[in-house]
Protein backbone atom coordinates (compact mmCIF):
# COMPACT_ATOMS: atom_id res chain seq x y z
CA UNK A 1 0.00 0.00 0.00
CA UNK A 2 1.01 3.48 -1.35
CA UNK A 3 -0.86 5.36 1.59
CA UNK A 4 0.03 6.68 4.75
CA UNK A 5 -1.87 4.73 7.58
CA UNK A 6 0.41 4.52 10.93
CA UNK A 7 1.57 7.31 12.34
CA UNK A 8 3.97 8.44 15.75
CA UNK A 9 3.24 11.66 16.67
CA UNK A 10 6.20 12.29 18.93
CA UNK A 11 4.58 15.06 21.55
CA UNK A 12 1.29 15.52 23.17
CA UNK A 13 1.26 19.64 23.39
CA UNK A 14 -1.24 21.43 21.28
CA UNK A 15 0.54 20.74 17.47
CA UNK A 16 0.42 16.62 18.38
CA UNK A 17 -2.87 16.83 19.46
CA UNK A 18 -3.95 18.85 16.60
CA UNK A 19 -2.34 16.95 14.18
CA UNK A 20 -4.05 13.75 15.68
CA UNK A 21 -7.14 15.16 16.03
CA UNK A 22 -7.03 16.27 12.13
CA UNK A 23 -5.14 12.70 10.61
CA UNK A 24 -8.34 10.76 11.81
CA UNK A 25 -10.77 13.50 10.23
CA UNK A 26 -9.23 12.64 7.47
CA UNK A 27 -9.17 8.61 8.18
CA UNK A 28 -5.84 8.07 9.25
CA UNK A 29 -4.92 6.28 12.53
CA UNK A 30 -2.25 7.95 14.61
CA UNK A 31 -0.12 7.06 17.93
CA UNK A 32 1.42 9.72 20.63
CA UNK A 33 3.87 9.37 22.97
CA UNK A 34 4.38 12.26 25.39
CA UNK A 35 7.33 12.14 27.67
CA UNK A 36 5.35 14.27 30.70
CA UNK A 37 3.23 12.02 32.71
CA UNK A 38 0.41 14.46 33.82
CA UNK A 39 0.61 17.12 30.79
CA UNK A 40 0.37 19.98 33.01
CA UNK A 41 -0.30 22.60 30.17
CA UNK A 42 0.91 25.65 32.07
CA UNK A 43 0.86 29.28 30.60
CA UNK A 44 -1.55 31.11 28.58
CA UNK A 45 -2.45 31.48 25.23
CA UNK A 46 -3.38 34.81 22.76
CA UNK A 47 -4.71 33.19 19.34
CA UNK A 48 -5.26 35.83 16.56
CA UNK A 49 -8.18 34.63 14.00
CA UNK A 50 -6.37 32.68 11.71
CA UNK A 51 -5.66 30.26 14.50
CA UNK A 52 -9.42 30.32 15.57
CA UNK A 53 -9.88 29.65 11.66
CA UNK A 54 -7.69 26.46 12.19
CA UNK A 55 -9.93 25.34 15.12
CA UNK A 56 -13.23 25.46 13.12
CA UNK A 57 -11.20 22.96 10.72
CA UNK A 58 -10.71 20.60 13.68
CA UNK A 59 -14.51 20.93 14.87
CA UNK A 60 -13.49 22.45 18.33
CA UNK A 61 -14.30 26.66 17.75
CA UNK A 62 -17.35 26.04 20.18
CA UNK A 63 -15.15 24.17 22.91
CA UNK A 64 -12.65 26.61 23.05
CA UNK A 65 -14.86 29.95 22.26
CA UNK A 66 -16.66 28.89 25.27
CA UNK A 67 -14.28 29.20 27.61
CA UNK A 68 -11.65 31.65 25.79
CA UNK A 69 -12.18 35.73 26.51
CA UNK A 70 -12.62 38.00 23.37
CA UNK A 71 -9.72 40.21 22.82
CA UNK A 72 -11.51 42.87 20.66
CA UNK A 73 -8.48 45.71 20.44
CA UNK A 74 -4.97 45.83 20.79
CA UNK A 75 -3.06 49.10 22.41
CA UNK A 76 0.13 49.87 22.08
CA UNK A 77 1.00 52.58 24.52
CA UNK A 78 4.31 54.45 25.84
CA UNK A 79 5.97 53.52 29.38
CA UNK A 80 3.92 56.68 30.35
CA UNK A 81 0.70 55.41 29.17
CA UNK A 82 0.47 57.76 26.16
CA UNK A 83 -1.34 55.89 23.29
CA UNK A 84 0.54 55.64 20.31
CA UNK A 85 -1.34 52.85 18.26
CA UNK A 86 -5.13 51.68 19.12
CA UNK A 87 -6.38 48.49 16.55
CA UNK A 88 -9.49 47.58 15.97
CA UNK A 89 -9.11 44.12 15.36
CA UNK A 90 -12.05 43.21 14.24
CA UNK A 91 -11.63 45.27 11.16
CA UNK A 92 -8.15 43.87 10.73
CA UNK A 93 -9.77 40.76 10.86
CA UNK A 94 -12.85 40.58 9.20
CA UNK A 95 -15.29 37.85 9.24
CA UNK A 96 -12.49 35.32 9.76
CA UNK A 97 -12.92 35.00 13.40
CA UNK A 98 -12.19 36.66 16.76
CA UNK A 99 -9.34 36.64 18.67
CA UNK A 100 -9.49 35.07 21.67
CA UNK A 101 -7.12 34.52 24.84
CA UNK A 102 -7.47 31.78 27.31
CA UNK A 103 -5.19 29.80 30.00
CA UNK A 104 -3.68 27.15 28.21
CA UNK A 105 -4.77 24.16 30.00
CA UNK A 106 -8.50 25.23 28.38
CA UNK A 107 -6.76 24.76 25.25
CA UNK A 108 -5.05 21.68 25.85
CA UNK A 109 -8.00 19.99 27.73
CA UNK A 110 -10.37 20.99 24.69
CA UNK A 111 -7.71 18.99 21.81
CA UNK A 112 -7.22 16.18 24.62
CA UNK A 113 -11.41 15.58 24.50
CA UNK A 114 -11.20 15.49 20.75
CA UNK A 115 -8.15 13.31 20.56
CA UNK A 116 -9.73 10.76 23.57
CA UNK A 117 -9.73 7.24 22.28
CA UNK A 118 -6.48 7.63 20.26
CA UNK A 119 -3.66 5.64 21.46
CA UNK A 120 -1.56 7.30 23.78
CA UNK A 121 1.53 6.51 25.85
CA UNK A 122 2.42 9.02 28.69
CA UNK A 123 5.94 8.93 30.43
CA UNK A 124 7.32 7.93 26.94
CA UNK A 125 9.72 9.09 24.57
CA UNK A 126 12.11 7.98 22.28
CA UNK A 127 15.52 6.79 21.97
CA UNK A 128 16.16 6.12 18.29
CA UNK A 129 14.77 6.66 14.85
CA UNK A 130 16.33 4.67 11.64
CA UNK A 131 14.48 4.57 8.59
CA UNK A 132 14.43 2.94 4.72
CA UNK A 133 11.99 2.91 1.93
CA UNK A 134 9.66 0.86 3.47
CA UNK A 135 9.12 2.19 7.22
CA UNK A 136 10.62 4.50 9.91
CA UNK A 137 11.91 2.43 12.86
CA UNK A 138 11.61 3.64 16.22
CA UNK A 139 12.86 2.48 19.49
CA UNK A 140 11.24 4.00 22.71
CA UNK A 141 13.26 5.04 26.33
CA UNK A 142 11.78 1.82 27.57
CA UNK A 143 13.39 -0.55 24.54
CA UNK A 144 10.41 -1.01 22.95
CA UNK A 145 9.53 -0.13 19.53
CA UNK A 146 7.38 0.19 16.57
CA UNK A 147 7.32 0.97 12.82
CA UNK A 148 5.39 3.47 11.05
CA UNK A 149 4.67 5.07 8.26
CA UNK A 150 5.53 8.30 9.24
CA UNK A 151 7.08 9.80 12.23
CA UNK A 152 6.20 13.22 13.36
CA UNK A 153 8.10 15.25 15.77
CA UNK A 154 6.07 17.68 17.31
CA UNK A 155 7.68 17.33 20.97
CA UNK A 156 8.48 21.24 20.88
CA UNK A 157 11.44 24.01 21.18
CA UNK A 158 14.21 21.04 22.64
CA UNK A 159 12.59 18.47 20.81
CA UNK A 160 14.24 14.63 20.62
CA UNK A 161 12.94 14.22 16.99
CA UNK A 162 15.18 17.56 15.35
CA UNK A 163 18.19 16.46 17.91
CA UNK A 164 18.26 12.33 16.78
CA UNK A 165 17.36 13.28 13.02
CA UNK A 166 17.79 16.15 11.99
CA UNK A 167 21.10 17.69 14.19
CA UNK A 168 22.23 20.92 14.80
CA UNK A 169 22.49 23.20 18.13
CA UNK A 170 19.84 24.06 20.27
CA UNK A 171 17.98 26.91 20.42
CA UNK A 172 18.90 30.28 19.23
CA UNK A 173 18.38 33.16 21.61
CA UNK A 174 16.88 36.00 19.85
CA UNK A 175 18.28 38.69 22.81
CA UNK A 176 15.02 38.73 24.67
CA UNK A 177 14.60 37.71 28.35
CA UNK A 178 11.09 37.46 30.08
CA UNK A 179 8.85 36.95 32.31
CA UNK A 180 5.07 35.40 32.67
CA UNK A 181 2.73 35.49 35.52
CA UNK A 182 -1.09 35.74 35.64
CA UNK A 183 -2.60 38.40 38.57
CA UNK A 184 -5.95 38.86 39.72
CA UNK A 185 -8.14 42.25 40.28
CA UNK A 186 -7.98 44.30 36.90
CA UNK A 187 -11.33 44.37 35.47
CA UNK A 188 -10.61 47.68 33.99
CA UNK A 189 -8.08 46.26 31.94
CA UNK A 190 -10.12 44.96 28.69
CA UNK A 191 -7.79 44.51 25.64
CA UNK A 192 -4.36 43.67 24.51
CA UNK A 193 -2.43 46.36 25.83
CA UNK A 194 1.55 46.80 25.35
CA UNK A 195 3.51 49.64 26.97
CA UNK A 196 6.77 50.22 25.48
CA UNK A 197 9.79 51.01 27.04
CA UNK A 198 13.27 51.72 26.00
CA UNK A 199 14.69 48.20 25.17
CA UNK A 200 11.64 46.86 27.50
CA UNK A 201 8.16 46.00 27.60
CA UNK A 202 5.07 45.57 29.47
CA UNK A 203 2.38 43.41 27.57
CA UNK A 204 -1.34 42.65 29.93
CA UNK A 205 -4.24 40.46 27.99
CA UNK A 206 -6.86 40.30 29.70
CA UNK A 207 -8.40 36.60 30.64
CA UNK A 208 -12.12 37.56 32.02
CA UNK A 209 -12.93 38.12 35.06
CA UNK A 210 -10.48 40.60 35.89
CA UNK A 211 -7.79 38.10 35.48
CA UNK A 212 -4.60 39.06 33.74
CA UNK A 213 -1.84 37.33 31.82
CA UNK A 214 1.17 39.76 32.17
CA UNK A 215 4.65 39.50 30.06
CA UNK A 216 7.56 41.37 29.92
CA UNK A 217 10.73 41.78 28.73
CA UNK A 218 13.77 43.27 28.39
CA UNK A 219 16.76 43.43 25.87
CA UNK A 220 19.28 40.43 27.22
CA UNK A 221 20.75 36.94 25.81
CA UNK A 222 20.73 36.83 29.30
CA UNK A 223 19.98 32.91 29.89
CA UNK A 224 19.11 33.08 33.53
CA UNK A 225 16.94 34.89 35.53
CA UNK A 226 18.59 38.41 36.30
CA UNK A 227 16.93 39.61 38.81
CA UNK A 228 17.55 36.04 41.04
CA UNK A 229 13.61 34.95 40.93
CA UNK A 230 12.86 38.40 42.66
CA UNK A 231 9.53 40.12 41.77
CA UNK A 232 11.48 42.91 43.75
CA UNK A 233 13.91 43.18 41.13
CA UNK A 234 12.16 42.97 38.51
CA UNK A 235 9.33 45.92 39.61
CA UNK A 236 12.57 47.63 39.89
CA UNK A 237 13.36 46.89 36.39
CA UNK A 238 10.64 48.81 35.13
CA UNK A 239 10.47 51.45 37.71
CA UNK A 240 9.66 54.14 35.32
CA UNK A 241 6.47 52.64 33.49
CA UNK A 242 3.45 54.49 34.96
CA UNK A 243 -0.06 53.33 35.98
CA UNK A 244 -1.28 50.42 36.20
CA UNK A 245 2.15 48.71 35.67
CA UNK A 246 3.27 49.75 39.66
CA UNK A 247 -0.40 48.28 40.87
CA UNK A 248 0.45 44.95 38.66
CA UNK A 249 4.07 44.08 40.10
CA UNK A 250 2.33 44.93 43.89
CA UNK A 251 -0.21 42.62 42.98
CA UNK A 252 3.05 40.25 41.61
CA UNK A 253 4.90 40.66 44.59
CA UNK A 254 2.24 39.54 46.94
CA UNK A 255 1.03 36.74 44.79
CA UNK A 256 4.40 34.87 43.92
CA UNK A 257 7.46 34.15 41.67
CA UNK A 258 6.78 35.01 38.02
CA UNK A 259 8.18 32.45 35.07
CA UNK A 260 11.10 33.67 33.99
CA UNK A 261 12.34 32.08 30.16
CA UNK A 262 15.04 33.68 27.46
CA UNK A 263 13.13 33.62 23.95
CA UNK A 264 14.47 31.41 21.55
CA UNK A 265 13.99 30.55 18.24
CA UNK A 266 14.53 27.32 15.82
CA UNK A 267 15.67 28.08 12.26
CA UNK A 268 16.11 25.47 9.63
CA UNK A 269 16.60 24.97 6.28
CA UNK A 270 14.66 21.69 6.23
CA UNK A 271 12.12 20.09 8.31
CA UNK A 272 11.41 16.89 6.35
CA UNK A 273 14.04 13.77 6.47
CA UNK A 274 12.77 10.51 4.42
CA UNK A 275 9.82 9.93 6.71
CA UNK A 276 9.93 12.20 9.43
CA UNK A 277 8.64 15.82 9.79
CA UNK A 278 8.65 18.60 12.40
CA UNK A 279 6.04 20.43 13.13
CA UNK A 280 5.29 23.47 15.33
CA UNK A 281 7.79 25.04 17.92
CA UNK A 282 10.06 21.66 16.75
CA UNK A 283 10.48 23.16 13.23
CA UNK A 284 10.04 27.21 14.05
CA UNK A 285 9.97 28.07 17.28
CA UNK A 286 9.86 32.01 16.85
CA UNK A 287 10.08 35.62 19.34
CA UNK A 288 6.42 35.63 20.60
CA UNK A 289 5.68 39.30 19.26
CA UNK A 290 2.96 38.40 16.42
CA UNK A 291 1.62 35.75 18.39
CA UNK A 292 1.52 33.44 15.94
CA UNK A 293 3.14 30.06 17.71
CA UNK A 294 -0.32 28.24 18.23
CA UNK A 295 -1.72 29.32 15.37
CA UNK A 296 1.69 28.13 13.16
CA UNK A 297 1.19 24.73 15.08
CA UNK A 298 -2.67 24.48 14.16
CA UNK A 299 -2.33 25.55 10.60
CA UNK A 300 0.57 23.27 10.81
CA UNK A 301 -1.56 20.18 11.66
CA UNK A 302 -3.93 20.47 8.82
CA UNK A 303 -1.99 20.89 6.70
CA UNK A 304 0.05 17.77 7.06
CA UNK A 305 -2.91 15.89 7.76
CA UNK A 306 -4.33 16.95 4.20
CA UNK A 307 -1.05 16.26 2.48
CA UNK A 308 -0.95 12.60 4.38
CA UNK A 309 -4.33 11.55 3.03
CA UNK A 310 -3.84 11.93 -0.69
CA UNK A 311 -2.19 8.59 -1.96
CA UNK A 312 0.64 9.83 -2.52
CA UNK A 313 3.82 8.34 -0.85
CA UNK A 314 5.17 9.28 2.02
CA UNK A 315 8.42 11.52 1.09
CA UNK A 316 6.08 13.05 -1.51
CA UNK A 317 3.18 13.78 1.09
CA UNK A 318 6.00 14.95 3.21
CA UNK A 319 7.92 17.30 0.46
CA UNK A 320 4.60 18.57 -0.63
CA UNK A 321 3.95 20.01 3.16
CA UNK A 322 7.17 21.92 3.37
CA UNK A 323 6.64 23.22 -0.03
CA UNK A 324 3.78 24.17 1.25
CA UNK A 325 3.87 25.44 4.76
CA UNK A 326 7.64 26.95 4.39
CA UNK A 327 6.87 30.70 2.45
CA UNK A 328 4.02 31.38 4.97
CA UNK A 329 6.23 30.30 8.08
CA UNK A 330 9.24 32.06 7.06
CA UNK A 331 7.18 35.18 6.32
CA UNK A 332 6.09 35.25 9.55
CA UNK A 333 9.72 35.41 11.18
CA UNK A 334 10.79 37.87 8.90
CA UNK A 335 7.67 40.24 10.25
CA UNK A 336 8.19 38.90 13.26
CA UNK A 337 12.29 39.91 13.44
CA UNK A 338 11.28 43.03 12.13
CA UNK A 339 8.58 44.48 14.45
CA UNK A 340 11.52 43.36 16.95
CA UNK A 341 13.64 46.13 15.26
CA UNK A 342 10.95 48.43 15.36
CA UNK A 343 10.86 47.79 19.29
CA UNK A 344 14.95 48.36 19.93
CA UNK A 345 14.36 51.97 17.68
CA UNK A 346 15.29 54.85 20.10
CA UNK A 347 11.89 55.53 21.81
CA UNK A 348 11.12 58.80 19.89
CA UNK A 349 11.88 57.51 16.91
CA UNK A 350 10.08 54.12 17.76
CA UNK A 351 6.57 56.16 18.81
CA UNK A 352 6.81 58.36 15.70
CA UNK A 353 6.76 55.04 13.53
CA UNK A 354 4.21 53.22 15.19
CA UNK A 355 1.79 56.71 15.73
CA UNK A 356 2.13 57.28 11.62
CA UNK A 357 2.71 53.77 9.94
CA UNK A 358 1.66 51.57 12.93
CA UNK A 359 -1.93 50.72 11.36
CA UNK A 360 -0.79 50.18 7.88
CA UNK A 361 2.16 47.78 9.14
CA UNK A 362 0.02 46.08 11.30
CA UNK A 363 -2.54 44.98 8.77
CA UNK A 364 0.29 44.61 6.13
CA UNK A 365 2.16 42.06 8.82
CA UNK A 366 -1.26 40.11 9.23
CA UNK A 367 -2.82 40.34 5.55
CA UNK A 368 -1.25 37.21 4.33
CA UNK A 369 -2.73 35.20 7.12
CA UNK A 370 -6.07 35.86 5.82
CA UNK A 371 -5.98 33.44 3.12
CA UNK A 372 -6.07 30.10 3.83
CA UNK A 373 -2.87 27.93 5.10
């Protein structure tokens, strides 16, 4: 048989669940292994509408909508709290779909529901991958194995599959370290709102219920935490942002140690080897500034699952993905590296840019994501 009809999906995050969820829409059996045992899902999640798009694909936009907040503007905004750039994204958008923001265990719980009765192995990973023209050979941490048609790495930013296949470093940093926590009390707080500093940044999304999921950053390849795990220090850090930024670190401070992670990002020049693929973070992990990782991992999915179910063979479903998928991907870290430059502009110059050609660039960074992936 030509067709592609056993799967590993190497990762049980949002892109394997996605992609399993979307192979047996399509008819096609798939296995995970997920080396976590309890899948915590931590963090939160800001999905612009071309990843809600991908979710209507899967049958889930009612699941997740449900539960998700609406994010109906975002503000950019001085360390002072003068506006420099208010979008309406719902005319950015059009009748594609909202965008929403969520924790991401709602997420993660909604594709574990539609991928329940799929074959999965918690705890697992694996140890080995060797491949010929007829299958790819795997051999798991616990010396069992399998074969399969295809393999799919999807195991994220330090994943196993792009270390045993496809080699290479880890991670780039992309001179950006930050920090994640979620605070409670901020009603008034009811879109996307950035405040930019010089070389730093304050971003709140709102999560309902006066809940907020706060980032920020600063300009470092620093690859541990600077300020020691201190919500102190880092208040101190951005000492001169005004209102409500002050009333956020108190509420920081009292409530516990935020996550502090360098961004990274994962650059290659192919993610395809005979019969294994990347996918998601694993292929192009990307600086978080067009918030496109979840979507990239969702569009991601589908596509590979359409590419998998049309007879073709398996390094020409495969080729026929990256072919596909690659432009679109790579456009969106070049956007994505360059709204960083815009952000490490000298402040005046920076806040000139974004209060004349801020709306055209924004819609001009986003209008390719309209179309379909």
């Amino acid at each position: 048989m030509i067709g592609i009809d056993r799967v590993l999906i190497v990762g049980g995050g949002l892109a394997g669940l996605s992609l399993a969820i979307a192979l047996r829409r399509r008819g096609i059996g798939a296995e995970i292994v997920e080396r976590a045992v309890e899948w915590p899902a931590e963090g939160n999640v800001y999905l612009p509408a071309n990843g809600f798009r991908a979710l209507e694909s899967l049958g889930l936009q009612e699941a997740v909508a449900s539960e998700a907040f609406v994010i109906p503007r975002q503000r950019f905004l001085d360390h002072r709290g003068r506006l420099l750039m208010d979008v309406d994204l719902q005319q950015v958008w059009g009748g594609i779909g909202p965008c929403l923001a969520m924790p991401r265990r709602v997420l993660h719980s909604v594709l574990l529901d539609g991928a329940s009765g799929m074959p999965v192995r918690p705890g697992r990973t694996i140890r080995s991958v060797t491949q010929d023209a007829r299958a790819a050979r795997v051999v798991f941490d616990d010396g069992s194995g399998g074969e399969y048609d295809l393999v799919v790495g999807a195991d994220g930013i330090r994943s196993s599959v792009r270390r045993l296949v496809f080699g290479g470093g880890p991670p780039r940093p992309v001179g950006q370290a930050s920090w994640r926590c979620v605070v409670e009390g901020f009603p008034g707080i009811a879109s996307w709102t950035a405040m930019l500093g010089r070389g730093k940044t304050f971003l709140a999304i709102p999560l309902g219920g006066g809940r907020l999921y706060c980032y920020c950053d600063v300009a470092s390849y620093a690859t541990e935490d600077p300020t020691g795990g201190d919500p102190a220090r880092l208040r101190e850090l951005f000492g001169g942002f005004s209102g409500p930024v002050p009333e956020i670190f108190g509420r920081i401070e009292a409530s516990g140690r935020p996550y502090f992670s360098p961004i990274e990002e994962v650059v290659l020049d192919a993610w395809v080897d005979g019969r294994v693929v990347l996918i998601g973070d694993a292929a192009h992990a990307m600086s978080p500034n067009m918030a496109q990782g979840v979507s990239m991992a969702l569009e991601d999915a589908l596509v590979l699952a359409e590419t998998a179910a049309d007879g073709r063979p398996p390094d020409r479903c495969l080729s026929a993905f990256q072919e596909r998928r690659m432009p679109r991907v790579r456009r969106v870290r070049e956007q994505t590296r360059r709204r960083d430059g815009t952000r490490k502009l000298p402040p005046a110059v920076r806040d000139l840019v974004l209060r004349v050609a801020g709306q055209r660039a924004f819609r001009s960074d986003y209008r390719p994501l309209m179309r379909d992936p």
